[in-house]
Structures are given as structure tokens and as C-alpha cells.
Protein backbone atom coordinates (compact mmCIF):
# COMPACT_ATOMS: atom_id res chain seq x y z
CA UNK A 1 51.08 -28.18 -107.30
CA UNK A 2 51.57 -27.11 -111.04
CA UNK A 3 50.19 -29.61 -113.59
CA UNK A 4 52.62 -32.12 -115.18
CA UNK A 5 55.43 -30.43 -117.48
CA UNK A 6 53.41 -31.99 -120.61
CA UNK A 7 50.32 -30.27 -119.70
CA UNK A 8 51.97 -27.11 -118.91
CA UNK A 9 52.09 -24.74 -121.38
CA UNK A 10 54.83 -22.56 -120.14
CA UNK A 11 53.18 -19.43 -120.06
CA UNK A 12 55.16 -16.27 -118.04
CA UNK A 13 53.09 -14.14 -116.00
CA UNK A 14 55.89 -11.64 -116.66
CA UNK A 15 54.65 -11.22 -120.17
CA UNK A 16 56.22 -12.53 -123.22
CA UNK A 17 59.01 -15.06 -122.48
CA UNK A 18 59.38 -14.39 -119.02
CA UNK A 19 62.37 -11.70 -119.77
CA UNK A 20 60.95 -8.13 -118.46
CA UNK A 21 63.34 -8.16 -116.03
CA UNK A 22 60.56 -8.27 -112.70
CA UNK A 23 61.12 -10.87 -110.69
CA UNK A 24 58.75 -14.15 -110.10
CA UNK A 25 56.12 -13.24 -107.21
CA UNK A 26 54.58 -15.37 -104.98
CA UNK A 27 50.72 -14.26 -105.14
CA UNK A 28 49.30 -14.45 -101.70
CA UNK A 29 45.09 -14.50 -101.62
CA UNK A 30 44.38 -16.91 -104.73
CA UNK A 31 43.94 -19.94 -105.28
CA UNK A 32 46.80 -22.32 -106.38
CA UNK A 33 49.18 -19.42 -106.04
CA UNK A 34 52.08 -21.64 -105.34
CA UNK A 35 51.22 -22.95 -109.11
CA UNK A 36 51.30 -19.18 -110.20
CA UNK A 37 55.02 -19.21 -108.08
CA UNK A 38 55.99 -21.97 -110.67
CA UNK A 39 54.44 -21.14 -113.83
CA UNK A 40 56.18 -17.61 -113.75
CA UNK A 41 59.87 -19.86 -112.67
CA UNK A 42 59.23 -22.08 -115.63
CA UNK A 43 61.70 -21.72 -118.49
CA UNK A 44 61.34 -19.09 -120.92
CA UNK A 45 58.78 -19.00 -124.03
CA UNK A 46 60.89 -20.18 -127.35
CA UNK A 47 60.83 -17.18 -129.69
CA UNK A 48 57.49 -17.59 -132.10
CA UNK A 49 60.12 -16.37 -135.25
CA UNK A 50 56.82 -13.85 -136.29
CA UNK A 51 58.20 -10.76 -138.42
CA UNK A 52 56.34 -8.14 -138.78
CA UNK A 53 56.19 -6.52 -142.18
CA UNK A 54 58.76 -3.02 -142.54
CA UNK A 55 56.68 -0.75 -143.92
CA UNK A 56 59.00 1.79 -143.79
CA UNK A 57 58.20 5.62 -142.75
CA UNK A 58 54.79 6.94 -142.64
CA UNK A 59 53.59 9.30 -145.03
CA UNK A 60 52.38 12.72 -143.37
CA UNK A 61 50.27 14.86 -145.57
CA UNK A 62 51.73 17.88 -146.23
CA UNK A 63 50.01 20.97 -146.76
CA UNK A 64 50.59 24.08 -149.03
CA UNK A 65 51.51 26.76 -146.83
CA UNK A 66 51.56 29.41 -149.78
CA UNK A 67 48.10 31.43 -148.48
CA UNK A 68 48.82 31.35 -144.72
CA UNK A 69 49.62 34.27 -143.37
CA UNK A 70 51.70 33.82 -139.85
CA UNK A 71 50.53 35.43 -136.41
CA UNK A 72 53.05 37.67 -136.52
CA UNK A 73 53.17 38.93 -139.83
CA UNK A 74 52.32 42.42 -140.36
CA UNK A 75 48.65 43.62 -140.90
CA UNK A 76 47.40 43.44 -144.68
CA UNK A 77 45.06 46.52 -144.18
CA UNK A 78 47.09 48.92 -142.40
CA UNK A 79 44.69 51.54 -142.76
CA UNK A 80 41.67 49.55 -140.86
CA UNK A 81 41.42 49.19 -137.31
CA UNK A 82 41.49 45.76 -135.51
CA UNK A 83 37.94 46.67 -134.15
CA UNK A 84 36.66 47.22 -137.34
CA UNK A 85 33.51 45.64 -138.21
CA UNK A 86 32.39 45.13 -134.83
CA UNK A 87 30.27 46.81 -132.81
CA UNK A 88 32.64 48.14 -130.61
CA UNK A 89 35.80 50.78 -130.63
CA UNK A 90 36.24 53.88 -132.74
CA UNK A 91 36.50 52.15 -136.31
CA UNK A 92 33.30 51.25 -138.55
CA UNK A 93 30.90 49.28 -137.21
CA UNK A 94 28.70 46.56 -138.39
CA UNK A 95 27.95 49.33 -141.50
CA UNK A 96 30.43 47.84 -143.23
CA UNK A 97 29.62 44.62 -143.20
CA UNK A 98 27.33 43.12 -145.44
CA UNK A 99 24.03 44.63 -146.12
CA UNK A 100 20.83 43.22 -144.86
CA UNK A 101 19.66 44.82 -148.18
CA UNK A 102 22.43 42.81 -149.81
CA UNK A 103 21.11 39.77 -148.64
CA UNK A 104 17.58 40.24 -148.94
CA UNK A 105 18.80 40.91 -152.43
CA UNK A 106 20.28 37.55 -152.88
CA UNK A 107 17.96 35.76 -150.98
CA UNK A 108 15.67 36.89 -153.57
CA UNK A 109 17.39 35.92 -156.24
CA UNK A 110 18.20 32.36 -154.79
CA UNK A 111 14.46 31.79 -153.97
CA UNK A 112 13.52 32.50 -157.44
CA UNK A 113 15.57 29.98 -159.02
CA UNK A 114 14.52 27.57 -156.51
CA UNK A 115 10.44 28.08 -157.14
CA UNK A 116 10.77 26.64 -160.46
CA UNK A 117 11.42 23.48 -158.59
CA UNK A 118 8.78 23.51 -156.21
CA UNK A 119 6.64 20.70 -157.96
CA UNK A 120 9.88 18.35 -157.50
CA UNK A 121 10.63 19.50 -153.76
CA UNK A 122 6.60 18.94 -153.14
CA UNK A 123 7.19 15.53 -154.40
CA UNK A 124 10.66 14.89 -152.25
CA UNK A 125 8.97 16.37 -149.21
CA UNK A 126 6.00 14.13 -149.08
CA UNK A 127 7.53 10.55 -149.49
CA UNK A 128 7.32 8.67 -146.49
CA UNK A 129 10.87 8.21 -146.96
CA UNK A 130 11.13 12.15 -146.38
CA UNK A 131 12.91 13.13 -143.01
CA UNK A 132 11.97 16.14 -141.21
CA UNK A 133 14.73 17.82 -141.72
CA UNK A 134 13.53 17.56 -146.11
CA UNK A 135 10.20 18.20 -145.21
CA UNK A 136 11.02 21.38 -143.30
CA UNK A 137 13.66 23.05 -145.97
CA UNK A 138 10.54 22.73 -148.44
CA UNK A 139 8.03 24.29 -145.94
CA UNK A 140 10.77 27.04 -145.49
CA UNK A 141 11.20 27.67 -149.30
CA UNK A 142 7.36 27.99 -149.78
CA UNK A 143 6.82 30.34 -147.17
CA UNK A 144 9.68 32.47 -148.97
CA UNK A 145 7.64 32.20 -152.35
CA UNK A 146 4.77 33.08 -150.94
CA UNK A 147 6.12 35.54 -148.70
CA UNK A 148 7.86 36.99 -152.32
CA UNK A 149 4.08 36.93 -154.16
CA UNK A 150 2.46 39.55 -151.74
């Protein structure tokens, strides 16, 4: 049978103070079930009086909406094709995209700023510290210098 009332700690199997509206169940296959019978028959769980803080309506970011152009607007470059750029349809191609004489151009450029600081990235590279990842990037910049030189 269920322990004596003092020792009982009036705890509802029906979650909370007993009150979810489902009905006490008698739990055939455990043990003591007849004590499970009576523990969920008990009387009801005094309210605990916890409050929980109002914290009033969430904040959701908002975000500026002035550069987005809707699925459904109208084109901005009437006179291009959807297809162009790509290597498919009767539009331009992948001419018009960016030159690879462009960006050998600027890769160029951007690998002659960074040899000036090879002696630091030599440094960087060879701490133990280093990942691979560090010691790679300088490998890759030195080939490009010395790729540049011939």
C-alpha cells in the first residue's frame, strides 16, 4: 500500500496538481501499482505562488527593405536577356563576364602588395603554433611571387 500520508509527498502522475483533466489509471505490469492508483487519487498539489517575470513582447529585428527588389518587380535591364552571362541561349555569354585578363590583372596587383610581407608571413607560417591551413596560404603566396619573378 502507499506510504503513510506524512511520508507521502503528494505528487500527481497527471502532471502538475493533478488537474489535466485525464483520469487516475490503474497501471497494470509494475510494481506497487496499486500505490501509483493512490498517489495519482491523492489530493491536489497546493499552488507553489512562483511568478514568472512579464517581460513583455519580444523584440524582432527588423530589416531595411529599401534595396530589395521583389520577385515580381519588373526587370532593371530590360535590354539584357535572362540568359545572359551564361553559357547558354542567344544572349552574351561568359564574354561578358569578368576577364580572366582582369583578374590576372588584379591578382597581380594583390600579390605585389602582399610580397613586401613575406618575411612576416615566413615567420607566421613556421611557428609551431601555425595550422595548416596558415602554413599553406604562405606556400600559395610564394609560389605566386615566384611564379611573378620569371
Amino acid at each position: 500500500m502507499a506510504e503513510k500520508a506524512n511520508q507521502n509527498f503528494q505528487v500527481s502522475a497527471t502532471g502538475g496538481a493533478g488537474s489535466g483533466g485525464q483520469a487516475a489509471q490503474y497501471a497494470a505490469g509494475i510494481d506497487n501499482a496499486g500505490d501509483f492508483y493512490e498517489l495519482q487519487t491523492q489530493a491536489t498539489m497546493s499552488k507553489s505562488g512562483v511568478q514568472l517575470p512579464n517581460r513583455g513582447n519580444p523584440v524582432t529585428p527588423k530589416m531595411p527593405v529599401g534595396d530589395i527588389v521583389p520577385l515580381n518587380a519588373p526587370t532593371l535591364y530590360p535590354e539584357e536577356g535572362v540568359d545572359t552571362g551564361a553559357a547558354l541561349g542567344p544572349n552574351a555569354g561568359q564574354e561578358v563576364m569578368a576577364a580572366p585578363a582582369m583578374l590576372a590583372a588584379q591578382n597581380n596587383e594583390d600579390i605585389a602588395a602582399l610580397a613586401a610581407y613575406l618575411p612576416f608571413y615566413a615567420k607566421v607560417a613556421e611557428s609551431p603554433q601555425a595550422s595548416n591551413a596558415t602554413r599553406n596560404w604562405y606556400r600559395y603566396i610564394r609560389s605566386q611571387i615566384q611564379g611573378q619573378a620569371q
